[in-house]
PDB file of N, CA and C in Angstrom:
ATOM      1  N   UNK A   1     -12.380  -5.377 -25.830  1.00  0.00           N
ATOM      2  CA  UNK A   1     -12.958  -6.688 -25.866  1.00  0.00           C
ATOM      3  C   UNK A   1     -13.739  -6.820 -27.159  1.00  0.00           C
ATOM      4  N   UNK A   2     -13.505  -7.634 -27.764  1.00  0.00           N
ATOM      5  CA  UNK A   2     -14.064  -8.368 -28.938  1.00  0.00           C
ATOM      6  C   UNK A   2     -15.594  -8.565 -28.981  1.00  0.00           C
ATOM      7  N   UNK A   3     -16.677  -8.197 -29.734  1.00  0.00           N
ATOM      8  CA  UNK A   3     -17.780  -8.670 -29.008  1.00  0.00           C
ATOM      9  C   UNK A   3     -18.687  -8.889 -31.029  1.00  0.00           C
ATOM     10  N   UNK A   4     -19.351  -9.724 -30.485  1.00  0.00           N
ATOM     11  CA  UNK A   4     -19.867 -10.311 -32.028  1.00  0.00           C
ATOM     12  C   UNK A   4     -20.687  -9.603 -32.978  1.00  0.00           C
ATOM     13  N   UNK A   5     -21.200  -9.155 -33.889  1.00  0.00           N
ATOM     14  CA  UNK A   5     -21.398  -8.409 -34.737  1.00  0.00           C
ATOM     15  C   UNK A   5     -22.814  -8.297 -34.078  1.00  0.00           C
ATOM     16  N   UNK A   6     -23.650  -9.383 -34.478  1.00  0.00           N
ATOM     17  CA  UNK A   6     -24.939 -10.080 -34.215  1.00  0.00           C
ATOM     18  C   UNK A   6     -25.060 -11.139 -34.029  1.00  0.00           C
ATOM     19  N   UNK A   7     -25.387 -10.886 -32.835  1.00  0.00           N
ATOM     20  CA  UNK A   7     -25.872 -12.382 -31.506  1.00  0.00           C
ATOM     21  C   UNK A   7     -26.909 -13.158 -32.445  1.00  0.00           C
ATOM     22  N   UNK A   8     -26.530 -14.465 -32.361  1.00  0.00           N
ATOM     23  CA  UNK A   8     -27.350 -15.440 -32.824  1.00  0.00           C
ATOM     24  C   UNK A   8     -27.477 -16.711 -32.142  1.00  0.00           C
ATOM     25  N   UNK A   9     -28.334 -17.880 -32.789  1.00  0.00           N
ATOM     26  CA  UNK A   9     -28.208 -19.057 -32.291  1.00  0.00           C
ATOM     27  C   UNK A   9     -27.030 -19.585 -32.542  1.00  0.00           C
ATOM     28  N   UNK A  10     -26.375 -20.339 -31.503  1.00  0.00           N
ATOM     29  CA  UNK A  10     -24.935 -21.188 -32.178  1.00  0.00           C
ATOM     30  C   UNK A  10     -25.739 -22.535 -32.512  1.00  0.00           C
ATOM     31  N   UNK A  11     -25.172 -23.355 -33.757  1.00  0.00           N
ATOM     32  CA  UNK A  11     -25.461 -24.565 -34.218  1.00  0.00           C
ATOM     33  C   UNK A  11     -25.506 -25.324 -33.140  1.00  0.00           C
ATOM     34  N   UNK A  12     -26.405 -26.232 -33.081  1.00  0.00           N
ATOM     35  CA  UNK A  12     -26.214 -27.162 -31.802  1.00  0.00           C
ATOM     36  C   UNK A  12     -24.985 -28.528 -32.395  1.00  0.00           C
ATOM     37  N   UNK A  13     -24.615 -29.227 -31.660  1.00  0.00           N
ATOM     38  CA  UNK A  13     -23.463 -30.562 -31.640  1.00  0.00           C
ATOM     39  C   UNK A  13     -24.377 -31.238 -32.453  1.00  0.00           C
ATOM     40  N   UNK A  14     -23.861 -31.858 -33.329  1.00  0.00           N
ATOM     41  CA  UNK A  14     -24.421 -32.457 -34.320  1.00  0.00           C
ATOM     42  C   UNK A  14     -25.721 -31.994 -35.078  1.00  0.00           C
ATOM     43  N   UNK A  15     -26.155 -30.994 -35.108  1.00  0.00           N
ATOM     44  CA  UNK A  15     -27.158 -30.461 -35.756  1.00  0.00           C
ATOM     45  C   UNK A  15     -27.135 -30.776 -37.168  1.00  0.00           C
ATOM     46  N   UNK A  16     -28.457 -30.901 -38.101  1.00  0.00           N
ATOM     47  CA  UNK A  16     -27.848 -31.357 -39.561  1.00  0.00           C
ATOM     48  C   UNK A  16     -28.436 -29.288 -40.131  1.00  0.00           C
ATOM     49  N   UNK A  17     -27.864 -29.175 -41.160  1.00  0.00           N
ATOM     50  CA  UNK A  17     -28.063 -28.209 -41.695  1.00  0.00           C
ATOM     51  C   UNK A  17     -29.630 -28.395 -42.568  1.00  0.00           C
ATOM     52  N   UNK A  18     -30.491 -27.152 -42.694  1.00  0.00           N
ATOM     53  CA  UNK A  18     -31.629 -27.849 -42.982  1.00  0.00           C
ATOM     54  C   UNK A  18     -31.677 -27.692 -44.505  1.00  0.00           C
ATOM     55  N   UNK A  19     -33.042 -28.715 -44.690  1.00  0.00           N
ATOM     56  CA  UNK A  19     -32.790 -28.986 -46.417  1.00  0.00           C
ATOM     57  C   UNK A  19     -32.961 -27.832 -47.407  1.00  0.00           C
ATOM     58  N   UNK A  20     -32.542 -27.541 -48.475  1.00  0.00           N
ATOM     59  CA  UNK A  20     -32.272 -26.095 -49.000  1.00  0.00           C
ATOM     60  C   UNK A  20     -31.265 -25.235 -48.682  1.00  0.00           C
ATOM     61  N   UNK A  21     -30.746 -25.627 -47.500  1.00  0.00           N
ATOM     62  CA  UNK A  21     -29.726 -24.203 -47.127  1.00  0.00           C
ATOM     63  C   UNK A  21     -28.320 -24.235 -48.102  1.00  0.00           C
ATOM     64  N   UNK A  22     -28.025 -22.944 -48.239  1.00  0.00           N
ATOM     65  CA  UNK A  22     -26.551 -23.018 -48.560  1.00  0.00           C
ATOM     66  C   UNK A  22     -25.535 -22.930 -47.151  1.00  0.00           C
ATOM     67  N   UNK A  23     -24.958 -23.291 -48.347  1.00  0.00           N
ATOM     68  CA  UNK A  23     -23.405 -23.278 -46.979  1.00  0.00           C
ATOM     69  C   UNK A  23     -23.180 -21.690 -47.362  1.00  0.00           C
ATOM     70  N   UNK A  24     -22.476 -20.725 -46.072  1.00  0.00           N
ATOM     71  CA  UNK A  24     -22.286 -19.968 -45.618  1.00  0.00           C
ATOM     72  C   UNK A  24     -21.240 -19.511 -46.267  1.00  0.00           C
ATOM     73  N   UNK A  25     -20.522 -18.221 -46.415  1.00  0.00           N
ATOM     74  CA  UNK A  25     -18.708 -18.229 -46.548  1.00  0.00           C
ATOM     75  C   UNK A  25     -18.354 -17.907 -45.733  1.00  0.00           C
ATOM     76  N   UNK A  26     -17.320 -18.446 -44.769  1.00  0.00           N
ATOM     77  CA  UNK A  26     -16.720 -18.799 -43.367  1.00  0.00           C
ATOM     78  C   UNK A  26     -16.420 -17.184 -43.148  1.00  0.00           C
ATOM     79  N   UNK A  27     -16.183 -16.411 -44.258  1.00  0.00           N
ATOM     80  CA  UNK A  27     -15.915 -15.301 -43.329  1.00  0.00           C
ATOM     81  C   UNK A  27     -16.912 -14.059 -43.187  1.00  0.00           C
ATOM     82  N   UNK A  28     -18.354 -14.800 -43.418  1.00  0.00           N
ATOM     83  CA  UNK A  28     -19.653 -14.223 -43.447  1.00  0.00           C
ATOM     84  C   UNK A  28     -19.812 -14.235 -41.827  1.00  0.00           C
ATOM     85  N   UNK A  29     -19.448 -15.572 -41.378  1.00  0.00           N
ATOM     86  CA  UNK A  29     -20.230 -15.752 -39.695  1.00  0.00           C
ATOM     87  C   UNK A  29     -18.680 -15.546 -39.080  1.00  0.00           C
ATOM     88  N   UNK A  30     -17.348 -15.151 -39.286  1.00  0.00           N
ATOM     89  CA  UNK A  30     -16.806 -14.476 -38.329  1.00  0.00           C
ATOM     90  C   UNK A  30     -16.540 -13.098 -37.913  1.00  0.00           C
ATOM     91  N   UNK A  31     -18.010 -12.401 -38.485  1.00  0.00           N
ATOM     92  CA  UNK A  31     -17.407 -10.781 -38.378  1.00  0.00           C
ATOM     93  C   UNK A  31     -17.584 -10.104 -36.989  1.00  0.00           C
ATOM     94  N   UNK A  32     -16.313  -9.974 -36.318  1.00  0.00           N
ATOM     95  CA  UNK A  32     -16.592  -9.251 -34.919  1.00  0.00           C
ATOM     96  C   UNK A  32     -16.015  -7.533 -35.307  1.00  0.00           C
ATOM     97  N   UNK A  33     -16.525  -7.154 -33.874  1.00  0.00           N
ATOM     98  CA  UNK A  33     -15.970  -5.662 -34.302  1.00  0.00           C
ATOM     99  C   UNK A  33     -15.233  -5.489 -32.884  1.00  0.00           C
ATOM    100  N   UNK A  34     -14.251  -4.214 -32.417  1.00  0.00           N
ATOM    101  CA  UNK A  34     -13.334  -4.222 -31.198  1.00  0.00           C
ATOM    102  C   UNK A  34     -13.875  -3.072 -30.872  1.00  0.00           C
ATOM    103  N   UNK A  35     -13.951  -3.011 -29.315  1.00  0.00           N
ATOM    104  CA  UNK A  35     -14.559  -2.194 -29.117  1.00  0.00           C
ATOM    105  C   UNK A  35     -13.535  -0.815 -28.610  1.00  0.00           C
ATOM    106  N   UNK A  36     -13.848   0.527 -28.878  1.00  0.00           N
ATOM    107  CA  UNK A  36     -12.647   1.390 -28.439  1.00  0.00           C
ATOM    108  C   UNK A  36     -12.249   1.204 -27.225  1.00  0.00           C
ATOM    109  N   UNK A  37     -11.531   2.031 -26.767  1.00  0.00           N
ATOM    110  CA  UNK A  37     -10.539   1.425 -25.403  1.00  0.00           C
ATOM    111  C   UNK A  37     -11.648   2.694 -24.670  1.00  0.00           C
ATOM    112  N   UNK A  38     -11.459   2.470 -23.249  1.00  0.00           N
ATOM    113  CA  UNK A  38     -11.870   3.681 -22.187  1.00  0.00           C
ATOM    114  C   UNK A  38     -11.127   4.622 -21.745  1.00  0.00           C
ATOM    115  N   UNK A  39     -11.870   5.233 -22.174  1.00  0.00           N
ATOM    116  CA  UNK A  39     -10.477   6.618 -21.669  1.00  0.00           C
ATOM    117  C   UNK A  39     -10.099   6.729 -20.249  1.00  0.00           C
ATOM    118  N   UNK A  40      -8.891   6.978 -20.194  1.00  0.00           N
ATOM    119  CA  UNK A  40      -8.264   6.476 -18.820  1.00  0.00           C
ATOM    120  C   UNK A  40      -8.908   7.618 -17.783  1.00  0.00           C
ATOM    121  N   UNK A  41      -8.910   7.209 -16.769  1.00  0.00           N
ATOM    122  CA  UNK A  41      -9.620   8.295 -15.477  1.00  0.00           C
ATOM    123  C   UNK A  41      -8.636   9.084 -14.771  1.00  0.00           C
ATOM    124  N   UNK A  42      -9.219  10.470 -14.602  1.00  0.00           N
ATOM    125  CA  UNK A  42      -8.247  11.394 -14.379  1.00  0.00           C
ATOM    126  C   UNK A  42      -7.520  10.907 -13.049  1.00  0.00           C
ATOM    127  N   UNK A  43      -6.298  11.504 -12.813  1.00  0.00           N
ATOM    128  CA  UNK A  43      -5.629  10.500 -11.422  1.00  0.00           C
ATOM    129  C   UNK A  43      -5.930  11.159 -10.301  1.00  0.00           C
ATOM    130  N   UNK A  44      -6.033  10.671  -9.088  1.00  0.00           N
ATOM    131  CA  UNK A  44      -5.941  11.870  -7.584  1.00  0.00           C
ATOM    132  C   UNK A  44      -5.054  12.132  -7.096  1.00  0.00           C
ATOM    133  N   UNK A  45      -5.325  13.031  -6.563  1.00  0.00           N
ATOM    134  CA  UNK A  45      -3.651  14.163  -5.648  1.00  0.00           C
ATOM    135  C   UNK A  45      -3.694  12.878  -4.218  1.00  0.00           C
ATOM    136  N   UNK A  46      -2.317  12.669  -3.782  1.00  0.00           N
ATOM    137  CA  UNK A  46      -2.306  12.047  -3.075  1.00  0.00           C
ATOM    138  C   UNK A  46      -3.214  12.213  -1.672  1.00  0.00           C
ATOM    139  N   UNK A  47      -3.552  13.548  -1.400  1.00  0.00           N
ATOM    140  CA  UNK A  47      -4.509  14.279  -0.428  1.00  0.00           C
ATOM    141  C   UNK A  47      -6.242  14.199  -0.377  1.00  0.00           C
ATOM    142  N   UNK A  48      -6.406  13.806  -2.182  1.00  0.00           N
ATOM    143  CA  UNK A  48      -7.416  13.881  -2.021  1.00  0.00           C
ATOM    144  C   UNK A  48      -7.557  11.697  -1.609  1.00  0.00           C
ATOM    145  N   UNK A  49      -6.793  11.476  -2.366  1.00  0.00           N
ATOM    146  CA  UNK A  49      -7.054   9.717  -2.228  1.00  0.00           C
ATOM    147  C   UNK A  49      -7.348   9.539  -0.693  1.00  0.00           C
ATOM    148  N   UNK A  50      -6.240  10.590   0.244  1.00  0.00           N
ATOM    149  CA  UNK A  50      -6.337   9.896   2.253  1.00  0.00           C
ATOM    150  C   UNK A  50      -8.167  10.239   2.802  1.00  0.00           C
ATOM    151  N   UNK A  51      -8.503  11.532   2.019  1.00  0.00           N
ATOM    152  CA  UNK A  51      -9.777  11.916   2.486  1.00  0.00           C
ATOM    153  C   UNK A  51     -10.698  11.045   1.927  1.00  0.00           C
ATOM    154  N   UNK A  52     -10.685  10.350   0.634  1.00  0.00           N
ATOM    155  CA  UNK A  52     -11.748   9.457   0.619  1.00  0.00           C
ATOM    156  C   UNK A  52     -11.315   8.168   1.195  1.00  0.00           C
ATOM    157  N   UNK A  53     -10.152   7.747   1.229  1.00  0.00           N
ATOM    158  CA  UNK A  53     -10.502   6.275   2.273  1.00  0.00           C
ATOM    159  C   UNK A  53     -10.776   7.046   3.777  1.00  0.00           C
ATOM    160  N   UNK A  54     -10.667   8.275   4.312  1.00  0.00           N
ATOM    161  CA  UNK A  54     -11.076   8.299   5.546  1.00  0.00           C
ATOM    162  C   UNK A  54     -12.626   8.463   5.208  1.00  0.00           C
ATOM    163  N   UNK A  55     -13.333   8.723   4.273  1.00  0.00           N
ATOM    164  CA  UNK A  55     -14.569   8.686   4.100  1.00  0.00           C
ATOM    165  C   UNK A  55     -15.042   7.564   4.205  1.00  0.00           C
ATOM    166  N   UNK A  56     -14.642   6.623   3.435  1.00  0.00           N
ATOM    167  CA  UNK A  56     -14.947   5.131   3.195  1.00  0.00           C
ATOM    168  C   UNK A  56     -14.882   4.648   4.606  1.00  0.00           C
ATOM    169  N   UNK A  57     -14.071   5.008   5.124  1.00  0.00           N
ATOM    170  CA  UNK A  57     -13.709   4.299   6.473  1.00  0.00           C
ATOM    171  C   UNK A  57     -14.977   4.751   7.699  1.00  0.00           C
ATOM    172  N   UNK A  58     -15.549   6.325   7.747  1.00  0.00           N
ATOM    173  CA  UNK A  58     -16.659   6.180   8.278  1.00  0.00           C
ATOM    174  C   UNK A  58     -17.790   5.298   8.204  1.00  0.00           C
ATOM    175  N   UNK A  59     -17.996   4.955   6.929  1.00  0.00           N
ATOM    176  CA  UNK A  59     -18.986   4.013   6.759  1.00  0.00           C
ATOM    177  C   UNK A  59     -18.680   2.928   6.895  1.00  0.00           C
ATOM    178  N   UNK A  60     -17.837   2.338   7.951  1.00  0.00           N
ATOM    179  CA  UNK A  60     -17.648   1.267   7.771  1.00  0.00           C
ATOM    180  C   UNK A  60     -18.910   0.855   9.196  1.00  0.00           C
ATOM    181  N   UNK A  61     -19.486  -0.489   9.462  1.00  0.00           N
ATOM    182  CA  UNK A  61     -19.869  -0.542  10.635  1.00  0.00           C
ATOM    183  C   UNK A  61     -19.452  -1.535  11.629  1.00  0.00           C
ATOM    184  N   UNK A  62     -19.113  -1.166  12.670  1.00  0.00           N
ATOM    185  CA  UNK A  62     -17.516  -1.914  13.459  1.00  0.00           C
ATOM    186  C   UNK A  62     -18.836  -2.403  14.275  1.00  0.00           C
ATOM    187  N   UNK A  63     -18.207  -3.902  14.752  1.00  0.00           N
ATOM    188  CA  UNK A  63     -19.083  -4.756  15.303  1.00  0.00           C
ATOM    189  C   UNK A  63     -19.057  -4.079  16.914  1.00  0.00           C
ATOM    190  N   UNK A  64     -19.981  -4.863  17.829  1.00  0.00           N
ATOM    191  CA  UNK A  64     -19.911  -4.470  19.193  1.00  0.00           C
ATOM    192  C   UNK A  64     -19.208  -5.060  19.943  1.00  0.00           C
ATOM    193  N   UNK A  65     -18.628  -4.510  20.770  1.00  0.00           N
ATOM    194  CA  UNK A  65     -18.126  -5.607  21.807  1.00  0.00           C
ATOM    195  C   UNK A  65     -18.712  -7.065  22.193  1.00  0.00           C
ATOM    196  N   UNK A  66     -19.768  -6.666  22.769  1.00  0.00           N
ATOM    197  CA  UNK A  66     -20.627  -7.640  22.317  1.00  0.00           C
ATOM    198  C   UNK A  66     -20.799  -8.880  21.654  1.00  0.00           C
ATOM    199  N   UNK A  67     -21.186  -8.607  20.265  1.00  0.00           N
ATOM    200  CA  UNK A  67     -20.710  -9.453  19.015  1.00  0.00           C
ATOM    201  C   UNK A  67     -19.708  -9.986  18.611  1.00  0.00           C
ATOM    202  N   UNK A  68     -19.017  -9.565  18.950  1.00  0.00           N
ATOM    203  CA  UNK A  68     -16.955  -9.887  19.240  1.00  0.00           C
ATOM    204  C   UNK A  68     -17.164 -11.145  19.727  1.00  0.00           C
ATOM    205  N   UNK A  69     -17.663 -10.717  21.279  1.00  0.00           N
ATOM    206  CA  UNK A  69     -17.512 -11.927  21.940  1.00  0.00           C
ATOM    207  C   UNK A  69     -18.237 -13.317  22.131  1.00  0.00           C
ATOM    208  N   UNK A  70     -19.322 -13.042  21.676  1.00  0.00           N
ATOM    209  CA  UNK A  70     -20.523 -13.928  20.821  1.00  0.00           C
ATOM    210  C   UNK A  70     -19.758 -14.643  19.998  1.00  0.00           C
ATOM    211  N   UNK A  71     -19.040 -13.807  18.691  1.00  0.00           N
ATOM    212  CA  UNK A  71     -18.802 -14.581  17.991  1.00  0.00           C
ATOM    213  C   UNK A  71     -17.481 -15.355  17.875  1.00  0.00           C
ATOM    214  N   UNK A  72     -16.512 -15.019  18.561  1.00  0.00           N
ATOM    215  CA  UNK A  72     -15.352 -15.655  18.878  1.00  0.00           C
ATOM    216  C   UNK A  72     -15.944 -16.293  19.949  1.00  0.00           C
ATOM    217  N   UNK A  73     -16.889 -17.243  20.783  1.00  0.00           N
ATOM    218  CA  UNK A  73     -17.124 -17.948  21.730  1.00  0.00           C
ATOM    219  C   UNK A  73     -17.688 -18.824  20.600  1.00  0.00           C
ATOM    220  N   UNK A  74     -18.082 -18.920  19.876  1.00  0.00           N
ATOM    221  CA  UNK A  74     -18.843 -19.612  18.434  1.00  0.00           C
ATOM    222  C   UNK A  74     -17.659 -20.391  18.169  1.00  0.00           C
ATOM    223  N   UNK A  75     -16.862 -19.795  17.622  1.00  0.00           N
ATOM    224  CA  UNK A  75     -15.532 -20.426  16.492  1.00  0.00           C
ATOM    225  C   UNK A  75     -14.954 -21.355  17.634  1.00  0.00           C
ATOM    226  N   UNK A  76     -15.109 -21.077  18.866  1.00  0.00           N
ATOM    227  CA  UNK A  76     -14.188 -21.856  19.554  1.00  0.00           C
ATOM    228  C   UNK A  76     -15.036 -23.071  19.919  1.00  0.00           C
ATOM    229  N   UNK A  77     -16.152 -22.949  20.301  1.00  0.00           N
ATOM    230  CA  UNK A  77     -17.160 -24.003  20.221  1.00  0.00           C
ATOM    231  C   UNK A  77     -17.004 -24.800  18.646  1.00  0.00           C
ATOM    232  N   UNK A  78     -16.969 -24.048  17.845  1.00  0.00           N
ATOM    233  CA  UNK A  78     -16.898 -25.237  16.520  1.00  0.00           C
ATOM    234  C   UNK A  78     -15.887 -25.974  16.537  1.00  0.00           C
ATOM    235  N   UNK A  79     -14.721 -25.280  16.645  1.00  0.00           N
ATOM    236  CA  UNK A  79     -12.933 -25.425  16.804  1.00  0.00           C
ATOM    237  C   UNK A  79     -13.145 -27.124  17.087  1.00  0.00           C
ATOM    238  N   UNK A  80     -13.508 -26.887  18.832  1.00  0.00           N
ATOM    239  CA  UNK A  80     -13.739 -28.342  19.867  1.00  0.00           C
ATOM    240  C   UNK A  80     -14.598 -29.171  19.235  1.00  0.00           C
ATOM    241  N   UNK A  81     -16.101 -29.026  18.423  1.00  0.00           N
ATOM    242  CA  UNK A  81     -16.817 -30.199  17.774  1.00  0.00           C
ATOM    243  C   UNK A  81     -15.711 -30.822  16.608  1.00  0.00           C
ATOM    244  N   UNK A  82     -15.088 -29.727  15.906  1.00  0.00           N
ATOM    245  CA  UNK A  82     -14.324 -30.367  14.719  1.00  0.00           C
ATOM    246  C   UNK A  82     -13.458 -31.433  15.135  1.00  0.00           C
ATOM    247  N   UNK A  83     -12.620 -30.918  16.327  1.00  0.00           N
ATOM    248  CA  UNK A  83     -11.359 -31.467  16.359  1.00  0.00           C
ATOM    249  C   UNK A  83     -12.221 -32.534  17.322  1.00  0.00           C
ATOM    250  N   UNK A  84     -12.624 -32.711  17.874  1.00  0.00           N
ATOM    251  CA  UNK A  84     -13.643 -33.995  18.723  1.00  0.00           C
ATOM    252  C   UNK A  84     -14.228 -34.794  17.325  1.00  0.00           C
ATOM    253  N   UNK A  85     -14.688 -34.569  16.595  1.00  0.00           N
ATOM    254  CA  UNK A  85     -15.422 -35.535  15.678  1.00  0.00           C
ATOM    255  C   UNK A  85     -14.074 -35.752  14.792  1.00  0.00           C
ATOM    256  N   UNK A  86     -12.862 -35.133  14.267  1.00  0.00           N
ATOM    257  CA  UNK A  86     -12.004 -35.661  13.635  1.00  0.00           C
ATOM    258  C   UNK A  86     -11.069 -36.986  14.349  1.00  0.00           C
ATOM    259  N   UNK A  87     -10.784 -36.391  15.639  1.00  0.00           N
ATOM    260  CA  UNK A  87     -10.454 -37.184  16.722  1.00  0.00           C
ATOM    261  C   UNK A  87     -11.260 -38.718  16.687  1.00  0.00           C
ATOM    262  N   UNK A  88     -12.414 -38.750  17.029  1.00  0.00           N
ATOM    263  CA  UNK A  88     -12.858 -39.582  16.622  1.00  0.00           C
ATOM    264  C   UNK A  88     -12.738 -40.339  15.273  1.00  0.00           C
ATOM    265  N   UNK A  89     -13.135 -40.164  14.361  1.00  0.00           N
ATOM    266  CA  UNK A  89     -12.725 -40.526  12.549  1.00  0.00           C
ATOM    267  C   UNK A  89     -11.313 -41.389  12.637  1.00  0.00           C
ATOM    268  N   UNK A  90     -10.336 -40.157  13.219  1.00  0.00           N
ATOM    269  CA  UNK A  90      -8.995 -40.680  13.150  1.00  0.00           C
ATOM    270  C   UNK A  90      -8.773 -42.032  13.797  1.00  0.00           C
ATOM    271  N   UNK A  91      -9.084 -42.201  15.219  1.00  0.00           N
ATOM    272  CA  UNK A  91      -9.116 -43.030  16.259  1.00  0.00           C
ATOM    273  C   UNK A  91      -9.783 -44.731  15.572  1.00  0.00           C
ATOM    274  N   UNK A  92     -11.125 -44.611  15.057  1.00  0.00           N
ATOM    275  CA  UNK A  92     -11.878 -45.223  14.197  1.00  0.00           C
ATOM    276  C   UNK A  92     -11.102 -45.925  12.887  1.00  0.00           C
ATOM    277  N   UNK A  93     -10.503 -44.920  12.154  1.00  0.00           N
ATOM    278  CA  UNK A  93      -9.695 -45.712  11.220  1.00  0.00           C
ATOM    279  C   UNK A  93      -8.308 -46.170  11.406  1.00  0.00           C
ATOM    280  N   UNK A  94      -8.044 -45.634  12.489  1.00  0.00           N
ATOM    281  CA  UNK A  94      -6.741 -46.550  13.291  1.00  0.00           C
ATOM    282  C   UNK A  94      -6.811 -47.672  13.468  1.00  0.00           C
ATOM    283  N   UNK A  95      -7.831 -48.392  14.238  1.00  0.00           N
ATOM    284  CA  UNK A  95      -8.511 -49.396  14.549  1.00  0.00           C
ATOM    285  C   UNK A  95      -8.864 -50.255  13.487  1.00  0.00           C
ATOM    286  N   UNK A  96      -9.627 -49.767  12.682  1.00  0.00           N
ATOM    287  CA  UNK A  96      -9.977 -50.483  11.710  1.00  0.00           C
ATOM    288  C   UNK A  96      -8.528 -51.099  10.490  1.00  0.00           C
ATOM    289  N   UNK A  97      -7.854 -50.157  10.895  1.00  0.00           N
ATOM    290  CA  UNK A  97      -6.514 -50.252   9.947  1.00  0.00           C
ATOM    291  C   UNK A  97      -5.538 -51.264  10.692  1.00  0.00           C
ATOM    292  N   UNK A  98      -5.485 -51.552  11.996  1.00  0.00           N
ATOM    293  CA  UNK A  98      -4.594 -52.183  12.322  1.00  0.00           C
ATOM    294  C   UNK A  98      -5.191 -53.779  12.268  1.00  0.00           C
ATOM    295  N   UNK A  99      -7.158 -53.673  12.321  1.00  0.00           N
ATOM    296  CA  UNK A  99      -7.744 -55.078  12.443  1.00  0.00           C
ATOM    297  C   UNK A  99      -7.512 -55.558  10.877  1.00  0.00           C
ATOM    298  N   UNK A 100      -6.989 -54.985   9.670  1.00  0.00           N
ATOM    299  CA  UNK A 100      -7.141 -55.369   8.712  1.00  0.00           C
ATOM    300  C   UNK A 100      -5.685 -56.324   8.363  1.00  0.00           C
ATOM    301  N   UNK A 101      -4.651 -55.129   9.202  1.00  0.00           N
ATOM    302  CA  UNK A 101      -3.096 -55.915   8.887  1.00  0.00           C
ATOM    303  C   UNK A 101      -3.045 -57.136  10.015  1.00  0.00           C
ATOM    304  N   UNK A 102      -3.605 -56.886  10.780  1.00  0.00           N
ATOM    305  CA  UNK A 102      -3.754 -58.046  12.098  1.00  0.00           C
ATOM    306  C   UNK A 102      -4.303 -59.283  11.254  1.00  0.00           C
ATOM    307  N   UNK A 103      -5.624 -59.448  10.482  1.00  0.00           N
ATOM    308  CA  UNK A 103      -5.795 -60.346   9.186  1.00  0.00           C
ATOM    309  C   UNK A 103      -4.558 -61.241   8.934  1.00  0.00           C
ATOM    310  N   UNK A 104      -3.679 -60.306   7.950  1.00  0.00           N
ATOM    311  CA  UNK A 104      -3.066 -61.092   7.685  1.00  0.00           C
ATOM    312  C   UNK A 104      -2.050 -61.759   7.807  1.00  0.00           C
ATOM    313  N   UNK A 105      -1.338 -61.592   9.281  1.00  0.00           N
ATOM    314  CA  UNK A 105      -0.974 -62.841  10.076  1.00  0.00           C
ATOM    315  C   UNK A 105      -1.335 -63.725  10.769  1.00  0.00           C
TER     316      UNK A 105
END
């Protein structure tokens, strides 16, 4: 990744240059430098990769039964407000849509 020599102010949008200054030579303010690459990371034996996701996987923390059911009794309660208040909306601009073409006959 490309990264700028020395961080500075950027000119603001319409800024005037101030009185006295010289103009710059354009390839004074584009000097970037690249940065070396990362040296690649040694690879894992396929044996060692299963033991750390079974590591990873201890730490995982699995909800309770409990909480399961808490929270899937939630989603289904929202489920019914959504589809009840869309229901409604829909119903509402039905109505309103048919009193508008009704107008104009």
């Amino acid at each position: 990744m490309a990264k700028a020599k020395s961080p500075g102010k950027r000119p603001q949008a319409g800024a005037r240059p101030q009185v006295g200054a010289r103009p710059q030579a354009a390839g004074a303010a584009a000097a970037i430098t690249v940065d070396s690459p990362e040296p690649k990371k040694p690879r894992t034996s396929p044996g060692q990769f299963i033991s750390q996701v079974r590591a990873e996987g201890r730490k995982i923390v699995w909800p309770s039964r409990k909480e399961t059911w808490i929270t899937s009794v939630m989603v289904f309660i929202m489920v019914i407000i959504a589809a009840i208040f869309f229901w409604i909306v829909d119903t509402g601009l039905g109505y309103l849509f048919r009193w508008i073409i009704g107008l104009g006959s």
